[in-house]
C-alpha atoms as a PDB file:
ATOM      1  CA  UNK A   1       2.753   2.782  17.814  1.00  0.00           C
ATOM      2  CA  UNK A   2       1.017   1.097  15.131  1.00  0.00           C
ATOM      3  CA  UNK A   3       0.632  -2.765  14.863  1.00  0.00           C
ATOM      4  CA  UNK A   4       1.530  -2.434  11.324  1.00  0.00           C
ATOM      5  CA  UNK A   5       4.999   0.093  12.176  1.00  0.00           C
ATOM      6  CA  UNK A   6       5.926  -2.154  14.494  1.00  0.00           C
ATOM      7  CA  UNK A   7       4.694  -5.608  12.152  1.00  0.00           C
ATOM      8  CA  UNK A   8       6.988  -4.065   9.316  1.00  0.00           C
ATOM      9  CA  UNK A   9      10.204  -3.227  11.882  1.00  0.00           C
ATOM     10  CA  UNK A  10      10.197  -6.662  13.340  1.00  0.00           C
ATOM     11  CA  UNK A  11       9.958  -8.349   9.844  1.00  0.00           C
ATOM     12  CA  UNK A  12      12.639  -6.207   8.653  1.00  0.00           C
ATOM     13  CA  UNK A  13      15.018  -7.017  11.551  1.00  0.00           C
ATOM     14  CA  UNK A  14      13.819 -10.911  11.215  1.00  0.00           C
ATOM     15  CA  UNK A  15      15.048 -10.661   7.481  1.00  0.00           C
ATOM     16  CA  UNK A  16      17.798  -9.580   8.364  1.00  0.00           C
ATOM     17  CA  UNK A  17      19.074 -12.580  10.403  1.00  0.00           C
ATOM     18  CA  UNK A  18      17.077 -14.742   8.258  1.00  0.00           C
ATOM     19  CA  UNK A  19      19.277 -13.713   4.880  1.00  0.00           C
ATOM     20  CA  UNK A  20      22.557 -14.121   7.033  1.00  0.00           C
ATOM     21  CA  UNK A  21      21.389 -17.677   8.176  1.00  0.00           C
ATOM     22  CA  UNK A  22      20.577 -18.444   4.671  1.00  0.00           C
ATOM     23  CA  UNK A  23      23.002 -17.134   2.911  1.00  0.00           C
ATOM     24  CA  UNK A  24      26.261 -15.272   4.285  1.00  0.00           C
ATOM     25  CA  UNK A  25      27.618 -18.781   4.987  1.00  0.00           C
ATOM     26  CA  UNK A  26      28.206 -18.625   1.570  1.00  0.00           C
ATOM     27  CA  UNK A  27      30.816 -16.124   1.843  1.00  0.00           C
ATOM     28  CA  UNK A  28      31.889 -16.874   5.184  1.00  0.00           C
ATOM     29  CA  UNK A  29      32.014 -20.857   5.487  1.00  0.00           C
ATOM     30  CA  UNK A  30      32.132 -21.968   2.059  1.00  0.00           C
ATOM     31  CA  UNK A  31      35.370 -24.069   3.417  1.00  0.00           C
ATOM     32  CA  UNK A  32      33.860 -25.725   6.213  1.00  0.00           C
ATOM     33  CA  UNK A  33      31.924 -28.759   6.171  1.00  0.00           C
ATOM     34  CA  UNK A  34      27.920 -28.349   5.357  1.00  0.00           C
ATOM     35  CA  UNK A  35      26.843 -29.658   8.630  1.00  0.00           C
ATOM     36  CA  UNK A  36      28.654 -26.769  10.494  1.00  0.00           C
ATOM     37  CA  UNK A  37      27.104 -23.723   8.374  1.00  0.00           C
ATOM     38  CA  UNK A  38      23.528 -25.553   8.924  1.00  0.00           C
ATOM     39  CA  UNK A  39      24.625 -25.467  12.925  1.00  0.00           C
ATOM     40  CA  UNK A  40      25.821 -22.125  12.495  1.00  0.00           C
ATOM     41  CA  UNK A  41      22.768 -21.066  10.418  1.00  0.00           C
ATOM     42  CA  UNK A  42      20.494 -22.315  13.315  1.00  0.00           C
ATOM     43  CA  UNK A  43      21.841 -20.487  15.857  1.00  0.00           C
ATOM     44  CA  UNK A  44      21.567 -17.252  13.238  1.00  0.00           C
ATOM     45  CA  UNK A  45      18.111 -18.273  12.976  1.00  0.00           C
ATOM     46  CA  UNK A  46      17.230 -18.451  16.408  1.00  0.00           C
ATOM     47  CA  UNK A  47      17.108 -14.855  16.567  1.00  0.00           C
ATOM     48  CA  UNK A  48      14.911 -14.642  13.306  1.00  0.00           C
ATOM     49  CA  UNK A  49      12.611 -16.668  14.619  1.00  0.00           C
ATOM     50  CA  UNK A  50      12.733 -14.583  18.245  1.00  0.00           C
ATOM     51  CA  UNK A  51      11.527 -11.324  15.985  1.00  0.00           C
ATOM     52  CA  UNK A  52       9.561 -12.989  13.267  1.00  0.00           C
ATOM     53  CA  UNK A  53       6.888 -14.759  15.850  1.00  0.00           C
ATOM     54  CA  UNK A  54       5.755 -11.625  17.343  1.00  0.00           C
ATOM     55  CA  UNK A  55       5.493 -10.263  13.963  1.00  0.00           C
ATOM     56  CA  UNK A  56       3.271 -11.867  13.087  1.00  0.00           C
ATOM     57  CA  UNK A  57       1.103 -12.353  15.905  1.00  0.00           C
ATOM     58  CA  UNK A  58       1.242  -8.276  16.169  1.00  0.00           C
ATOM     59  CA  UNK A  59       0.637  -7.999  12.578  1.00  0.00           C
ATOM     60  CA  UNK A  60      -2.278 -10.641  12.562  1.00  0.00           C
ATOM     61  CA  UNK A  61      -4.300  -8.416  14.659  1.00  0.00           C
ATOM     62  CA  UNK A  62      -4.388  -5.471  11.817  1.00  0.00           C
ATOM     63  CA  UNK A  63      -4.332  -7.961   8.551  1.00  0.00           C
ATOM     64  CA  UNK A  64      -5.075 -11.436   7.508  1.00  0.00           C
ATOM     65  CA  UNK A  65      -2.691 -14.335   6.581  1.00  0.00           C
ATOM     66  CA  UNK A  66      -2.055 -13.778   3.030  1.00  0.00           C
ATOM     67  CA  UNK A  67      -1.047 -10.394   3.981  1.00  0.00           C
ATOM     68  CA  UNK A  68       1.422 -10.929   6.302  1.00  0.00           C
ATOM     69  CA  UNK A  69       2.669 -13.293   3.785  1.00  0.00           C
ATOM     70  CA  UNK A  70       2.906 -11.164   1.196  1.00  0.00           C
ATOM     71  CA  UNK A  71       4.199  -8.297   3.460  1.00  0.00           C
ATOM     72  CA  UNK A  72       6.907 -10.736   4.141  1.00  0.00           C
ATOM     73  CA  UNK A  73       7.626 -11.466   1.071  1.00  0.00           C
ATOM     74  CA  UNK A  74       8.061  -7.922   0.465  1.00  0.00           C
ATOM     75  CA  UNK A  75      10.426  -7.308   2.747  1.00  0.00           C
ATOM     76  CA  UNK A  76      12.802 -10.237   1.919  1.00  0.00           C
ATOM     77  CA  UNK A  77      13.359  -9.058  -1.538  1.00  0.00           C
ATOM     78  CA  UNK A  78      13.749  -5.297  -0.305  1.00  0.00           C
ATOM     79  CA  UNK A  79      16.757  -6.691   1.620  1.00  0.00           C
ATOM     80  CA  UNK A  80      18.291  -9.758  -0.318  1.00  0.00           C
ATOM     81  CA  UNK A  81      18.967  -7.563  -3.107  1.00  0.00           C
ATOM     82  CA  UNK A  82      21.054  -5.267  -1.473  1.00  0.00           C
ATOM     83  CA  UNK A  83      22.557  -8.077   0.536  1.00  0.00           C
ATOM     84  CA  UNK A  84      23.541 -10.085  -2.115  1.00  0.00           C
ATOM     85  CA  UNK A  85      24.803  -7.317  -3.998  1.00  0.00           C
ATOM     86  CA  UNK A  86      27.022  -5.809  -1.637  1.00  0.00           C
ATOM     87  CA  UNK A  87      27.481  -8.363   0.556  1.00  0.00           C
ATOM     88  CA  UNK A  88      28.113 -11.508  -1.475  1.00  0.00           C
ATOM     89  CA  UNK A  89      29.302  -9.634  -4.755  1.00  0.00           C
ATOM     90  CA  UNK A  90      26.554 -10.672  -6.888  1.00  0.00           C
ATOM     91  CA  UNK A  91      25.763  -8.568 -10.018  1.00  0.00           C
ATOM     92  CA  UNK A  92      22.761  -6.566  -9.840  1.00  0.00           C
ATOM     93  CA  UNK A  93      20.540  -7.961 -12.751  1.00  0.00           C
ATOM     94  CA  UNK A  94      17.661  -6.674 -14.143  1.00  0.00           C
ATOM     95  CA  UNK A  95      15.297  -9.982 -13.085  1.00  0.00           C
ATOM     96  CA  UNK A  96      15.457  -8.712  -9.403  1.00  0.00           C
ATOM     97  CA  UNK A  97      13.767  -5.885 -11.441  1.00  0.00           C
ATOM     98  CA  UNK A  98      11.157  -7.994 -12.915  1.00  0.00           C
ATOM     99  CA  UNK A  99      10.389  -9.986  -9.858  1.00  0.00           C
ATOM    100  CA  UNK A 100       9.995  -6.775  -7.654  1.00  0.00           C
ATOM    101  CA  UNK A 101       7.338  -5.729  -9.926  1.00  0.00           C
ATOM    102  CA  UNK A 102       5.723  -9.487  -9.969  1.00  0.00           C
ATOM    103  CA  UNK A 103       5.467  -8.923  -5.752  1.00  0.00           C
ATOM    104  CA  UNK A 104       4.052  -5.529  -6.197  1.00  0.00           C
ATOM    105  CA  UNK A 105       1.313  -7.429  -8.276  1.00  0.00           C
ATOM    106  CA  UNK A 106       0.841  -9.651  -5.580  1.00  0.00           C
ATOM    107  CA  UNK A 107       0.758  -6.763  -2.799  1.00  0.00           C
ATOM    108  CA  UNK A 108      -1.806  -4.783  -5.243  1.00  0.00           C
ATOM    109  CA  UNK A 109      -3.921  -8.130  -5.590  1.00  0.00           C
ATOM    110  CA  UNK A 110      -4.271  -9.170  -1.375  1.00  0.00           C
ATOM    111  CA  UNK A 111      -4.129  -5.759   0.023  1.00  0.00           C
ATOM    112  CA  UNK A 112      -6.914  -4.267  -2.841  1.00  0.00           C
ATOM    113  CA  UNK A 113      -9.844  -4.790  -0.670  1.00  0.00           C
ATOM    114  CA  UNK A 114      -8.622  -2.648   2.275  1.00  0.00           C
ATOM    115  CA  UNK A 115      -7.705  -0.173  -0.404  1.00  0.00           C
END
Protein backbone atom coordinates (compact mmCIF):
# COMPACT_ATOMS: atom_id res chain seq x y z
CA UNK A 1 0.00 0.00 0.00
CA UNK A 2 0.88 3.48 -0.45
CA UNK A 3 2.79 5.60 2.18
CA UNK A 4 0.35 8.26 1.56
CA UNK A 5 -3.07 5.56 1.93
CA UNK A 6 -1.72 4.42 4.79
CA UNK A 7 -0.27 8.32 6.07
CA UNK A 8 -4.02 9.49 5.55
CA UNK A 9 -5.70 6.18 7.49
CA UNK A 10 -3.49 6.55 10.47
CA UNK A 11 -4.13 10.37 10.71
CA UNK A 12 -7.70 9.77 10.38
CA UNK A 13 -7.84 7.14 13.16
CA UNK A 14 -5.32 9.52 15.31
CA UNK A 15 -8.07 12.31 14.90
CA UNK A 16 -10.27 10.42 15.95
CA UNK A 17 -8.97 9.80 19.52
CA UNK A 18 -7.43 13.10 19.41
CA UNK A 19 -11.12 15.00 19.08
CA UNK A 20 -12.48 12.60 21.90
CA UNK A 21 -9.46 13.56 24.20
CA UNK A 22 -10.08 17.10 23.39
CA UNK A 23 -13.33 17.43 23.39
CA UNK A 24 -16.05 14.64 24.28
CA UNK A 25 -15.19 15.38 27.94
CA UNK A 26 -17.26 18.08 27.29
CA UNK A 27 -20.27 16.08 27.02
CA UNK A 28 -19.24 13.34 29.09
CA UNK A 29 -17.40 14.92 32.27
CA UNK A 30 -18.55 18.34 32.30
CA UNK A 31 -19.47 17.43 36.18
CA UNK A 32 -16.30 16.16 37.26
CA UNK A 33 -13.46 18.06 38.39
CA UNK A 34 -10.94 19.48 35.48
CA UNK A 35 -8.03 17.55 36.67
CA UNK A 36 -9.88 14.19 36.04
CA UNK A 37 -11.03 14.92 32.25
CA UNK A 38 -7.20 16.13 31.65
CA UNK A 39 -6.27 12.42 33.27
CA UNK A 40 -8.90 10.95 31.33
CA UNK A 41 -7.97 12.92 28.17
CA UNK A 42 -4.34 11.56 28.50
CA UNK A 43 -5.05 8.22 28.57
CA UNK A 44 -7.49 9.00 25.28
CA UNK A 45 -4.49 10.49 23.92
CA UNK A 46 -2.18 7.85 24.41
CA UNK A 47 -3.63 6.06 21.65
CA UNK A 48 -3.52 9.24 19.34
CA UNK A 49 -0.24 9.59 19.84
CA UNK A 50 0.37 5.50 19.26
CA UNK A 51 -1.20 6.17 15.48
CA UNK A 52 -0.17 9.72 14.87
CA UNK A 53 3.85 8.96 15.28
CA UNK A 54 3.98 6.47 12.61
CA UNK A 55 2.04 8.78 10.55
CA UNK A 56 4.07 10.78 10.22
CA UNK A 57 7.23 9.10 10.01
CA UNK A 58 5.41 6.93 7.07
CA UNK A 59 4.12 10.01 5.57
CA UNK A 60 7.54 11.92 5.83
CA UNK A 61 9.04 9.55 3.47
CA UNK A 62 6.49 10.62 0.45
CA UNK A 63 6.09 14.56 1.54
CA UNK A 64 7.76 17.25 3.46
CA UNK A 65 6.81 18.85 6.85
CA UNK A 66 4.46 21.48 5.89
CA UNK A 67 2.59 18.85 4.17
CA UNK A 68 1.99 16.56 6.65
CA UNK A 69 0.96 19.53 8.55
CA UNK A 70 -1.36 20.68 6.40
CA UNK A 71 -2.62 17.11 5.58
CA UNK A 72 -3.29 17.06 9.23
CA UNK A 73 -4.91 19.85 9.42
CA UNK A 74 -7.12 18.61 6.84
CA UNK A 75 -8.18 15.83 8.37
CA UNK A 76 -9.06 17.37 11.80
CA UNK A 77 -11.58 19.64 10.35
CA UNK A 78 -13.02 16.74 8.05
CA UNK A 79 -13.83 15.06 11.40
CA UNK A 80 -14.51 17.80 14.15
CA UNK A 81 -17.28 19.00 12.17
CA UNK A 82 -19.18 16.05 12.09
CA UNK A 83 -18.15 15.31 15.64
CA UNK A 84 -19.21 18.29 17.07
CA UNK A 85 -22.28 18.31 15.24
CA UNK A 86 -23.59 15.08 16.03
CA UNK A 87 -21.80 14.30 18.81
CA UNK A 88 -21.79 17.37 21.05
CA UNK A 89 -25.03 19.02 19.49
CA UNK A 90 -23.42 21.95 18.09
CA UNK A 91 -25.18 23.81 15.22
CA UNK A 92 -23.70 23.41 11.95
CA UNK A 93 -22.69 27.05 10.93
CA UNK A 94 -21.69 28.30 7.87
CA UNK A 95 -17.90 29.48 9.24
CA UNK A 96 -16.92 25.71 9.32
CA UNK A 97 -17.82 26.51 5.64
CA UNK A 98 -15.54 29.35 5.30
CA UNK A 99 -12.66 27.85 7.14
CA UNK A 100 -12.81 24.56 5.04
CA UNK A 101 -12.27 26.61 2.07
CA UNK A 102 -9.35 28.78 3.94
CA UNK A 103 -7.49 24.98 4.45
CA UNK A 104 -8.14 24.09 0.91
CA UNK A 105 -6.12 27.38 0.18
CA UNK A 106 -3.53 26.23 2.28
CA UNK A 107 -3.51 22.52 0.75
CA UNK A 108 -3.54 24.26 -2.91
CA UNK A 109 -0.57 26.61 -1.72
CA UNK A 110 2.09 23.58 -0.06
CA UNK A 111 1.07 20.76 -2.21
CA UNK A 112 1.24 23.14 -5.74
CA UNK A 113 4.71 22.20 -6.54
CA UNK A 114 4.14 18.40 -6.67
CA UNK A 115 1.10 19.32 -8.69
Amino acid sequence: MHPTVITIGLLCLSNIFMTFAWYGHLKTMNSKPWIVAALVSWGIALFEYLLQVPANRIGYTVMNVGQLKILQEVITLSLFVPFAVWYLKEPLKLDYLWAGLCILGAVYFIFRSDM
